[in-house]
C-alpha atoms as a PDB file:
ATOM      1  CA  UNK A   1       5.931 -34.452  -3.387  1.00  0.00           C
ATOM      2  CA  UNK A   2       4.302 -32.450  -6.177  1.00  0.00           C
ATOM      3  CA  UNK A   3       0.623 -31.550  -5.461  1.00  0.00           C
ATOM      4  CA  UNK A   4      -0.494 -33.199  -8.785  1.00  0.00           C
ATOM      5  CA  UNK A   5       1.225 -36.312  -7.727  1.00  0.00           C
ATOM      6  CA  UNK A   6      -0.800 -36.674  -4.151  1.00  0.00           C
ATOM      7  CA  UNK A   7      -3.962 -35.119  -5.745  1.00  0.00           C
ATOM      8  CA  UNK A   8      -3.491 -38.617  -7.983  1.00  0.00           C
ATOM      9  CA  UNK A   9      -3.063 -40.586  -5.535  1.00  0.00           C
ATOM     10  CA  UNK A  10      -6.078 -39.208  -3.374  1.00  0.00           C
ATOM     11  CA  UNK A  11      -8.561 -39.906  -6.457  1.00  0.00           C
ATOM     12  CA  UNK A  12      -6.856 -43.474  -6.838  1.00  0.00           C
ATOM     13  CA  UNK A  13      -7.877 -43.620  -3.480  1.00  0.00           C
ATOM     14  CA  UNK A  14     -11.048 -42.571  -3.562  1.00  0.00           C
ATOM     15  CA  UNK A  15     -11.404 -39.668  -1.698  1.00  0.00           C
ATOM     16  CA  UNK A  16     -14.048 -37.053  -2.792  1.00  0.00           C
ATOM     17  CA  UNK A  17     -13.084 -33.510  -3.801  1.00  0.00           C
ATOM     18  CA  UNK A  18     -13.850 -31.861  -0.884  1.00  0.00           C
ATOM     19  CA  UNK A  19     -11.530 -33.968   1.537  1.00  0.00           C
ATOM     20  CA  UNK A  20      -8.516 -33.608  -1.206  1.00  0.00           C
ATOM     21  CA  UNK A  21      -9.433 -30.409  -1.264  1.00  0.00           C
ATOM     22  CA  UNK A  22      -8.557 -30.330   2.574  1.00  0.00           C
ATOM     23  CA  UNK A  23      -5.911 -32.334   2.330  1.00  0.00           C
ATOM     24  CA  UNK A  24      -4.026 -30.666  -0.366  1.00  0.00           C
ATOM     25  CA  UNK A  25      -4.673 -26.907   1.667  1.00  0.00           C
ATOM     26  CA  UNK A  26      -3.175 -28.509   5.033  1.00  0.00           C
ATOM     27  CA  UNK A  27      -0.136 -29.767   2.853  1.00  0.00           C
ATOM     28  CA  UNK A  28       0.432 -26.230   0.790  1.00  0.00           C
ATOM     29  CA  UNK A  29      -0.093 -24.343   4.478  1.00  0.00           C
ATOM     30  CA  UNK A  30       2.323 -26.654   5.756  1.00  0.00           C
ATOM     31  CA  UNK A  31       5.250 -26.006   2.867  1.00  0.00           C
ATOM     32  CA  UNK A  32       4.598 -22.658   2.565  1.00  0.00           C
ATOM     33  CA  UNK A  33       5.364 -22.505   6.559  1.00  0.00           C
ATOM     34  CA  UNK A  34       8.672 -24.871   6.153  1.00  0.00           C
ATOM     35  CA  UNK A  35       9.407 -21.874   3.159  1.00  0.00           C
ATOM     36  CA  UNK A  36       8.939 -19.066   5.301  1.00  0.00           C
ATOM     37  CA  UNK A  37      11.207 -19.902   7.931  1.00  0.00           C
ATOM     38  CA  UNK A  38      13.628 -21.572   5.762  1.00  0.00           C
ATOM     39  CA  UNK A  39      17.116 -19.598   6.601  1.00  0.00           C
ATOM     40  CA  UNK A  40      17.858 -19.670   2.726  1.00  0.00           C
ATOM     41  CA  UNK A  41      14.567 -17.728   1.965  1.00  0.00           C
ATOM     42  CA  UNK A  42      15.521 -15.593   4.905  1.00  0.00           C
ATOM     43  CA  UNK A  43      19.029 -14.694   3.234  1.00  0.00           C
ATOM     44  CA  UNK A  44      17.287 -14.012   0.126  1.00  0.00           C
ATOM     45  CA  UNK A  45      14.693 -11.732   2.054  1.00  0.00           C
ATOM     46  CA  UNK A  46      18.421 -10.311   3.365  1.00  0.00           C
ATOM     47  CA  UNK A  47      19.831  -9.504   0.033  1.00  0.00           C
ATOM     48  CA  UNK A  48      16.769  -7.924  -1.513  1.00  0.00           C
ATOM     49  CA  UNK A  49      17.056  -5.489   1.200  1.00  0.00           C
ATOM     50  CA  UNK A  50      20.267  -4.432   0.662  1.00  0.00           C
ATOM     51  CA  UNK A  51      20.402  -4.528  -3.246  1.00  0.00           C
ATOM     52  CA  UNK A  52      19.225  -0.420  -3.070  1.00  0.00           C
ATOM     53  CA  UNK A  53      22.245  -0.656  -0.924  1.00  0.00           C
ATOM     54  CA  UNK A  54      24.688  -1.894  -3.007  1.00  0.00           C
ATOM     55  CA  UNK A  55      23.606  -0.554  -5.947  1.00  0.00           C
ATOM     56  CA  UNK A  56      23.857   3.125  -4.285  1.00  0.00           C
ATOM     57  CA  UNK A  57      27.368   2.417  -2.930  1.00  0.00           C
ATOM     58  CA  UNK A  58      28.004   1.549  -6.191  1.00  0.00           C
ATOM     59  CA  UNK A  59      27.166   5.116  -7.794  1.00  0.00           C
ATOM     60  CA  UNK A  60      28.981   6.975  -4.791  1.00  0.00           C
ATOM     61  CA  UNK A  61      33.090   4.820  -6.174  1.00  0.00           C
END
């Protein structure tokens, strides 16, 4: 869910800025932890290593 979205729904709620504020750090901490150990981040991590790599085996044909 889009932080926008929730941030909406927080003010609908009533909840002052401070607590969203909270809220909305726990749930961006949270993602960006999902992200970091996501296996597809992890192969692109992979390939941006070897990219010098390739593009020196490349030169050497």
């Amino acid at each position: 869910m889009k932080k926008d979205i929730i941030n909406a729904e927080m003010i609908e709620q009533g909840l002052p800025q401070n607590k969203r504020l909270k809220r909305l750090n726990k749930i961006a901490k949270k993602q960006f932890d999902i992200l970091q150990y996501s296996s597809s981040i992890k192969k692109i991590k992979n390939l941006d290593n070897n990219i010098p790599k390739l593009i020196d085996n490349n030169k050497k044909q």
